[in-house]
N, C-alpha and C. Protein backbone atom coordinates (compact mmCIF):
# COMPACT_ATOMS: atom_id res chain seq x y z
N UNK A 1 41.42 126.16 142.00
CA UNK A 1 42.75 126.28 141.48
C UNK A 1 42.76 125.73 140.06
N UNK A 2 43.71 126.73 139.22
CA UNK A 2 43.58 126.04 137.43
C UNK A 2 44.88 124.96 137.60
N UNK A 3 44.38 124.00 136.22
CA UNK A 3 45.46 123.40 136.47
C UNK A 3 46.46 124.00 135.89
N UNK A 4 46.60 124.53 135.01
CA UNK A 4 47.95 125.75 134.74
C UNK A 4 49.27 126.17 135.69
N UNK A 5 48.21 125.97 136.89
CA UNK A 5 49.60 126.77 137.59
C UNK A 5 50.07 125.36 138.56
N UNK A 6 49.76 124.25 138.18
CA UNK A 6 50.59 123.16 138.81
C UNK A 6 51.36 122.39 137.24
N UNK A 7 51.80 122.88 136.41
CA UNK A 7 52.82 122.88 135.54
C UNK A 7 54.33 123.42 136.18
N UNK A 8 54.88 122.54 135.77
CA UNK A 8 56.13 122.71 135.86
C UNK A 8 56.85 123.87 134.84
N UNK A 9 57.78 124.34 135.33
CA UNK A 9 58.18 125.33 134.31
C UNK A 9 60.04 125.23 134.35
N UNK A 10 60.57 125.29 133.45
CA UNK A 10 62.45 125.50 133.47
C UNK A 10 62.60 127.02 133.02
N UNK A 11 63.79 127.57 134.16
CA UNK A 11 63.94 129.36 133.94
C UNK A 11 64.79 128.96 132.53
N UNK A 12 64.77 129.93 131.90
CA UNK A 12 65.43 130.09 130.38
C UNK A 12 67.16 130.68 130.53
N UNK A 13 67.11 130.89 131.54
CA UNK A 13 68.79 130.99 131.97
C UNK A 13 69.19 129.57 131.91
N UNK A 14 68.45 127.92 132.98
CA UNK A 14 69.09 126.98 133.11
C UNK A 14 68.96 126.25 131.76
N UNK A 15 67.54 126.32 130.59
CA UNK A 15 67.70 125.72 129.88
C UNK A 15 68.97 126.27 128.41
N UNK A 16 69.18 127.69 128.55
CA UNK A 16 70.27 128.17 127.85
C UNK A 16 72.02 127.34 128.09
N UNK A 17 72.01 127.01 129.54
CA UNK A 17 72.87 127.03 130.03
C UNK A 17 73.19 125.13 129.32
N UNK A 18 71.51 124.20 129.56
CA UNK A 18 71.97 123.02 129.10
C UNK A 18 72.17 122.67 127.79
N UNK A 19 71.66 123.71 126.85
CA UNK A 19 72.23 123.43 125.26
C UNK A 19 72.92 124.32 125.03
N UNK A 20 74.24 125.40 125.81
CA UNK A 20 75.63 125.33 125.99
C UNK A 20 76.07 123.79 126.02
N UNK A 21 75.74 122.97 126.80
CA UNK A 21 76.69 121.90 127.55
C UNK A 21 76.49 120.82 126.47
N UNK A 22 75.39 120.58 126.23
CA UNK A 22 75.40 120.02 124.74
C UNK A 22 76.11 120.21 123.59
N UNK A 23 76.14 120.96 123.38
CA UNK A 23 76.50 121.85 121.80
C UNK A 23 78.18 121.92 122.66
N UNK A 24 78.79 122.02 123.33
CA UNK A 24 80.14 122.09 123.61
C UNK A 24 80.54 120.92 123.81
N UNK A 25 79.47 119.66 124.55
CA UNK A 25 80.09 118.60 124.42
C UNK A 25 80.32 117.66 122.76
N UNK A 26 78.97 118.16 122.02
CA UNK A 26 79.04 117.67 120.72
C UNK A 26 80.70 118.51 120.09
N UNK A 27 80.87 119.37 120.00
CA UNK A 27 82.20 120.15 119.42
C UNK A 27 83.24 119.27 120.00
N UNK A 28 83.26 119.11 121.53
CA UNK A 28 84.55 118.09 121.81
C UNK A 28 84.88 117.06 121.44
N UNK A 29 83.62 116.39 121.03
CA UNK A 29 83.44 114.96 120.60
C UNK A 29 83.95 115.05 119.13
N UNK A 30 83.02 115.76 118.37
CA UNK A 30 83.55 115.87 116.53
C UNK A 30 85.26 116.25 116.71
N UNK A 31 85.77 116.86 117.60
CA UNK A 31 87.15 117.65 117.15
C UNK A 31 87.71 116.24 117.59
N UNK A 32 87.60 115.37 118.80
CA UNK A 32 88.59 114.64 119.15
C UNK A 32 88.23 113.12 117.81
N UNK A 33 86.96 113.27 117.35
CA UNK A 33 86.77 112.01 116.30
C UNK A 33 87.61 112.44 114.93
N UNK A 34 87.62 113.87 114.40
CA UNK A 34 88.13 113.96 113.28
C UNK A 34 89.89 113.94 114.08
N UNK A 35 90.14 114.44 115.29
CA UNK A 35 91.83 114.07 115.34
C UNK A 35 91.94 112.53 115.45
N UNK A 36 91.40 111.50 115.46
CA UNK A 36 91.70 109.95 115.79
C UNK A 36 91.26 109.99 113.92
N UNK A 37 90.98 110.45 113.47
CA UNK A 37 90.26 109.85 112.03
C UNK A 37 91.53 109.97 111.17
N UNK A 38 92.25 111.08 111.65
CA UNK A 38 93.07 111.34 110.77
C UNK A 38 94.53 110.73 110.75
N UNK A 39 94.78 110.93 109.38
CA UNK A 39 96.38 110.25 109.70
C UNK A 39 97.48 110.40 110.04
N UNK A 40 98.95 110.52 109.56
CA UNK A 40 100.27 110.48 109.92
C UNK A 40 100.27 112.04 109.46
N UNK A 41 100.41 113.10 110.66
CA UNK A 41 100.95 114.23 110.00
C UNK A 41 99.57 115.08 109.73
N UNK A 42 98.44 114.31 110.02
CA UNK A 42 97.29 115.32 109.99
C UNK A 42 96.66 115.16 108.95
N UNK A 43 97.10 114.27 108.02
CA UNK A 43 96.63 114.24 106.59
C UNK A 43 95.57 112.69 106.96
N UNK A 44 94.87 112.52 105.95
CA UNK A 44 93.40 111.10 106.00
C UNK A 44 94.13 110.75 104.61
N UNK A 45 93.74 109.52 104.68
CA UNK A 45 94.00 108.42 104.01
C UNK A 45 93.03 108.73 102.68
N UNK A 46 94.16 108.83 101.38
CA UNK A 46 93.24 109.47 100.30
C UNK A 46 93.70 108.49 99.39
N UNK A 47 94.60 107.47 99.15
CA UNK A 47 94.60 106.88 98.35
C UNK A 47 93.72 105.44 98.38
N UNK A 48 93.32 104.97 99.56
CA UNK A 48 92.30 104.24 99.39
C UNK A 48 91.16 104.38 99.04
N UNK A 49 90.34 105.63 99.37
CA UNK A 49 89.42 106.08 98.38
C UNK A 49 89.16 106.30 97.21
N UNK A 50 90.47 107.13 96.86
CA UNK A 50 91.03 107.29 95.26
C UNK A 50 90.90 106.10 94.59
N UNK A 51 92.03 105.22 95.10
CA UNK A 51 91.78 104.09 93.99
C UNK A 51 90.37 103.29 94.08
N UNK A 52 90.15 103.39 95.24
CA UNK A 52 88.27 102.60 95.02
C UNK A 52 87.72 103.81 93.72
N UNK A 53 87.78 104.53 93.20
CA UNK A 53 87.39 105.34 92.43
C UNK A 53 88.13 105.18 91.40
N UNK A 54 89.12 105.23 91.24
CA UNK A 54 90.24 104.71 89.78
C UNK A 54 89.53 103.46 89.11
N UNK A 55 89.27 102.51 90.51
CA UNK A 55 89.36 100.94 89.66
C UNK A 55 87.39 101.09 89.29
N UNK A 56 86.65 101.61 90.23
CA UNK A 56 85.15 101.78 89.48
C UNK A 56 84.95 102.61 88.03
N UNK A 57 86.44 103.20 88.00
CA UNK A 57 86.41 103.84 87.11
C UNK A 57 86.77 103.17 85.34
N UNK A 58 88.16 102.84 85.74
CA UNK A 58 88.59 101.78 84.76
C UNK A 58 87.99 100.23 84.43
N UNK A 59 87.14 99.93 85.23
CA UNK A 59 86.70 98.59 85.35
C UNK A 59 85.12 98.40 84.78
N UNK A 60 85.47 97.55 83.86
CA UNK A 60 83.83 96.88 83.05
C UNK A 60 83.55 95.50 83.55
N UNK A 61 82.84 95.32 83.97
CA UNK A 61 82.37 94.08 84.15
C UNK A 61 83.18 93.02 84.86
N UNK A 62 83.73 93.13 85.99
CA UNK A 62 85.44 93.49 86.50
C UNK A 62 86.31 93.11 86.15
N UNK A 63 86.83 93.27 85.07
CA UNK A 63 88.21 93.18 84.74
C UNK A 63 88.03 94.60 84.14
N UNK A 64 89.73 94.96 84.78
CA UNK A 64 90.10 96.31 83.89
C UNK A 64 90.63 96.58 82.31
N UNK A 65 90.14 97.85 82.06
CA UNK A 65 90.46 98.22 80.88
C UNK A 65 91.76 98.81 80.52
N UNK A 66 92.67 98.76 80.09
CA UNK A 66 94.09 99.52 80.42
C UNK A 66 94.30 100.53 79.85
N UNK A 67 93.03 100.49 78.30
CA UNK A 67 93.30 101.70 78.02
C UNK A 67 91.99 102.80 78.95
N UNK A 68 91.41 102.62 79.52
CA UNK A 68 90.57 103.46 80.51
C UNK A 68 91.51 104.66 81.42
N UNK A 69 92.98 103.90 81.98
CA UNK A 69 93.89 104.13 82.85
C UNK A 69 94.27 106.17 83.03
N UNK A 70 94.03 106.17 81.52
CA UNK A 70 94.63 108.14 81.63
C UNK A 70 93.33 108.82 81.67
N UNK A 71 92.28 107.97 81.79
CA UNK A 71 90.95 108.66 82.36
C UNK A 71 90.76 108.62 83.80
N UNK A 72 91.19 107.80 84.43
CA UNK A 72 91.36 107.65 85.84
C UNK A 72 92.24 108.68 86.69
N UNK A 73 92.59 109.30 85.78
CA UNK A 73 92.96 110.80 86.75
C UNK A 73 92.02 111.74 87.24
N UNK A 74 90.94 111.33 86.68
CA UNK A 74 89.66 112.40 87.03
C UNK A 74 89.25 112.02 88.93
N UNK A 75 89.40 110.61 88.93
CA UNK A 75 89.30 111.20 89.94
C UNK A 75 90.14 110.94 91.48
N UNK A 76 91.14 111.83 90.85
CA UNK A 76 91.89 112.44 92.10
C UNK A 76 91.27 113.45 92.33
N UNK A 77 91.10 113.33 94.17
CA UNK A 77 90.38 115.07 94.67
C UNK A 77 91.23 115.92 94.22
N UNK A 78 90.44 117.28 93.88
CA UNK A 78 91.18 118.45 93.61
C UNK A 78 91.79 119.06 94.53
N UNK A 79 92.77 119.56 94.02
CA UNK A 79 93.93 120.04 94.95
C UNK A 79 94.91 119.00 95.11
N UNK A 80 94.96 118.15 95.09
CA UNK A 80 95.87 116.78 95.06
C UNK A 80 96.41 116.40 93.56
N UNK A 81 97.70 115.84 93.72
CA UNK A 81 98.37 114.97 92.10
C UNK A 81 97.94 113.93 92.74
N UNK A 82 98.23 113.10 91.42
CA UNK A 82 97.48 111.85 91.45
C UNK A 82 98.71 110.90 90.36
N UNK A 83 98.81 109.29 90.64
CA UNK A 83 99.52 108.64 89.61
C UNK A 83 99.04 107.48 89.81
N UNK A 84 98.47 106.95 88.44
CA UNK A 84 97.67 105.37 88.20
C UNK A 84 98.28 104.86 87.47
N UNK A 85 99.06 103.06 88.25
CA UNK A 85 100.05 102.64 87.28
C UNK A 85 99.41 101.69 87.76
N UNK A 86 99.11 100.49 86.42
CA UNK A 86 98.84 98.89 86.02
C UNK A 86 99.73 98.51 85.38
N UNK A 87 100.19 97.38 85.84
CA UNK A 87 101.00 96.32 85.28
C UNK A 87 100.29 94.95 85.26
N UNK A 88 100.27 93.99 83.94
CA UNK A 88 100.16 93.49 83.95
C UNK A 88 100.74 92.64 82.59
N UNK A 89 101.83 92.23 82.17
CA UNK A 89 102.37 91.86 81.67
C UNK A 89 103.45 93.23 80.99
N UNK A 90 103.14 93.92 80.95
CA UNK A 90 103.38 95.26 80.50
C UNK A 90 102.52 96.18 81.74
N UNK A 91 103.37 97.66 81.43
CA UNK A 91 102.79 98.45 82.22
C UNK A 91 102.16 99.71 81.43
N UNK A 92 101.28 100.22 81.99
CA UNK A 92 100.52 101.35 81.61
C UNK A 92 100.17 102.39 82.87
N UNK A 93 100.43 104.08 82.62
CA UNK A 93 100.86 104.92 84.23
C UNK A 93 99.79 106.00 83.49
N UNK A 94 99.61 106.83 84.64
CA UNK A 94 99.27 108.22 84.09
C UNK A 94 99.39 109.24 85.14
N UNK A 95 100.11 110.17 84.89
CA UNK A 95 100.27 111.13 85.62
C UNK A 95 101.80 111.46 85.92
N UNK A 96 102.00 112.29 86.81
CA UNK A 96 103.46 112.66 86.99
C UNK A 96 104.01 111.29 87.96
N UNK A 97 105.48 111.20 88.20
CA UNK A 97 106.41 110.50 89.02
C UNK A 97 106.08 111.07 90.47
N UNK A 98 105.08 109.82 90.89
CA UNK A 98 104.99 110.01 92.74
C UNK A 98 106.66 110.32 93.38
N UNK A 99 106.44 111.57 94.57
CA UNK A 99 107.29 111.60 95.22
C UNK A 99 107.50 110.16 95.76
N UNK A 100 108.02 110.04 97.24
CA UNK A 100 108.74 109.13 97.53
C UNK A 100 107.50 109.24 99.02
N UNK A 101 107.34 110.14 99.28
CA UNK A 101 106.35 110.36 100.77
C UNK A 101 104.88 110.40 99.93
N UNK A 102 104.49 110.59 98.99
CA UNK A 102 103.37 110.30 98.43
C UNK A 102 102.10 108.75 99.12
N UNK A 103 100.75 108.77 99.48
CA UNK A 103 99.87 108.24 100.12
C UNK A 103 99.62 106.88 98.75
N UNK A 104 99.83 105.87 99.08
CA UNK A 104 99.51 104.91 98.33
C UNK A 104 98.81 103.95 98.37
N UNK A 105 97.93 102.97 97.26
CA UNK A 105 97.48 101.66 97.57
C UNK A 105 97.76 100.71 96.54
N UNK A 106 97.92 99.94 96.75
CA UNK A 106 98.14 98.86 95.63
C UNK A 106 96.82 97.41 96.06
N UNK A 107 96.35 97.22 94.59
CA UNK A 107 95.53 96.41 94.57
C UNK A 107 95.64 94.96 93.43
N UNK A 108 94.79 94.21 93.73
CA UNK A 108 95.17 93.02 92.55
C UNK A 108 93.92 93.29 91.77
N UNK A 109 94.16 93.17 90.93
CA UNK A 109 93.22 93.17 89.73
C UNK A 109 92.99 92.42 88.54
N UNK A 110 91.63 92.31 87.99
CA UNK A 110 92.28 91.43 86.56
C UNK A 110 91.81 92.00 85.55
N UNK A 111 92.60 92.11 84.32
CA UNK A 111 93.18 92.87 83.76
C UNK A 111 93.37 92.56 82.15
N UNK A 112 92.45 92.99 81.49
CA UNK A 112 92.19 92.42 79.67
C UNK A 112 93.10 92.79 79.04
N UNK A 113 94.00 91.74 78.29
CA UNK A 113 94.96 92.21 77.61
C UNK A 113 94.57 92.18 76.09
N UNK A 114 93.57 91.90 75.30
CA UNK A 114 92.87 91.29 74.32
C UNK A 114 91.55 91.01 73.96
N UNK A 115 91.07 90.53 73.50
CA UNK A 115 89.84 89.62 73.32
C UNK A 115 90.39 87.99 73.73
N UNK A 116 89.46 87.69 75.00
CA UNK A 116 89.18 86.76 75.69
C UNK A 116 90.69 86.26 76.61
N UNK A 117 91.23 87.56 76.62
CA UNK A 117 93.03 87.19 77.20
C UNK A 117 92.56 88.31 78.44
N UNK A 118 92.69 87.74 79.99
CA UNK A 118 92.40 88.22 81.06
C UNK A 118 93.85 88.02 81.79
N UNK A 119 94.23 88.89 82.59
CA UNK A 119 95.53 88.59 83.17
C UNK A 119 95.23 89.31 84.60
N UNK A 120 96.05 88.46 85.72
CA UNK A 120 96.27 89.25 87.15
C UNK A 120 97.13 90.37 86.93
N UNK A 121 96.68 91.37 87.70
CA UNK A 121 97.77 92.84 87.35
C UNK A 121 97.72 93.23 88.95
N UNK A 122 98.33 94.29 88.50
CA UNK A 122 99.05 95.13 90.17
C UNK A 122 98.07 96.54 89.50
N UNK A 123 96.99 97.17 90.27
CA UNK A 123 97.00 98.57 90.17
C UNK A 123 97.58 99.22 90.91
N UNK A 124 98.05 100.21 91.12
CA UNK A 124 98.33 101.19 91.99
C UNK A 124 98.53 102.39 91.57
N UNK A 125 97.45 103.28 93.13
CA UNK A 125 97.02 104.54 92.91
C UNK A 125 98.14 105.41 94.22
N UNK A 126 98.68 106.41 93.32
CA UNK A 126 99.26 107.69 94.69
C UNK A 126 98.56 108.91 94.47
N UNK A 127 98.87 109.45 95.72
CA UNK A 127 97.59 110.70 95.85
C UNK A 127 98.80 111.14 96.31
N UNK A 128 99.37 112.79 96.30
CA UNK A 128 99.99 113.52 97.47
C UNK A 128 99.68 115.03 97.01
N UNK A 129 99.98 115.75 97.63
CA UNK A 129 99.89 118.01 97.19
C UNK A 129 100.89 118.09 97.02
C-alpha cells in the first residue's frame, strides 16, 4: 500500500463552503466595527483629526505661529469646509462662519505673539459639508 492513499483529503464543496463562512463572518464584523466607529448621525469625528493637522501644521517648535493660521485650511479633508480660529490676546480665523451643527475641537496652545513674547491661546478647528 502507497502512502498516498492514507492522506487525508477535504471535498472542495466543504472547503468552498468554509471560506464562505469566513469571508461573511469577516464582512459582519467590519460593517458592525465601522457602525460603532461612527458618530452622531453616521458622520466620524473629523475635527479631531483636522485640528491634530491644523496645529502640526501651524506649529514650530511648539508654539504656534498665527500668521501660519490661513495656511491651515489645507488641511481640511476635501469635500468638507473647514474654520481655524486662535485667540490669544487677539484673534486670528480663516475660513467661512461655522454653522451652528458644525464638528468641533478646541485646544490650548501656546502661542507667539512677538519675539520672545509666548502666550496661552484657544485654537479651534470646525469641520462640517
Amino acid at each position: 500500500m502507497s502512502r498516498s492513499s492514507a492522506r487525508a483529503a477535504t471535498e472542495p464543496l466543504a472547503a468552498l463552503v468554509a471560506v464562505f463562512a469566513v469571508t461573511a463572518g469577516l464582512a459582519l464584523y467590519a460593517g458592525t466595527l465601522d457602525d460603532t466607529l461612527a458618530g452622531v448621525g453616521g458622520e466620524r469625528d473629523l475635527a479631531g483629526p483636522t485640528a491634530d493637522a491644523v496645529e502640526r501644521r501651524v506649529t514650530s517648535g511648539g508654539v504656534v505661529d498665527p500668521e501660519r493660521v490661513p495656511d491651515a485650511l489645507a488641511a481640511v479633508p476635501s469635500g468638507y469646509e473647514g474654520n481655524v480660529t486662535l485667540r490669544a490676546e487677539r484673534q486670528w480665523s480663516a475660513g467661512p462662519t461655522p454653522p451652528a451643527t458644525a464638528d468641533t475641537d478646541n485646544r490650548t496652545v501656546s502661542v507667539a505673539l512677538g519675539p520672545a513674547t509666548v502666550r496661552r491661546g484657544r485654537l479651534r478647528v470646525a469641520v462640517w459639508r
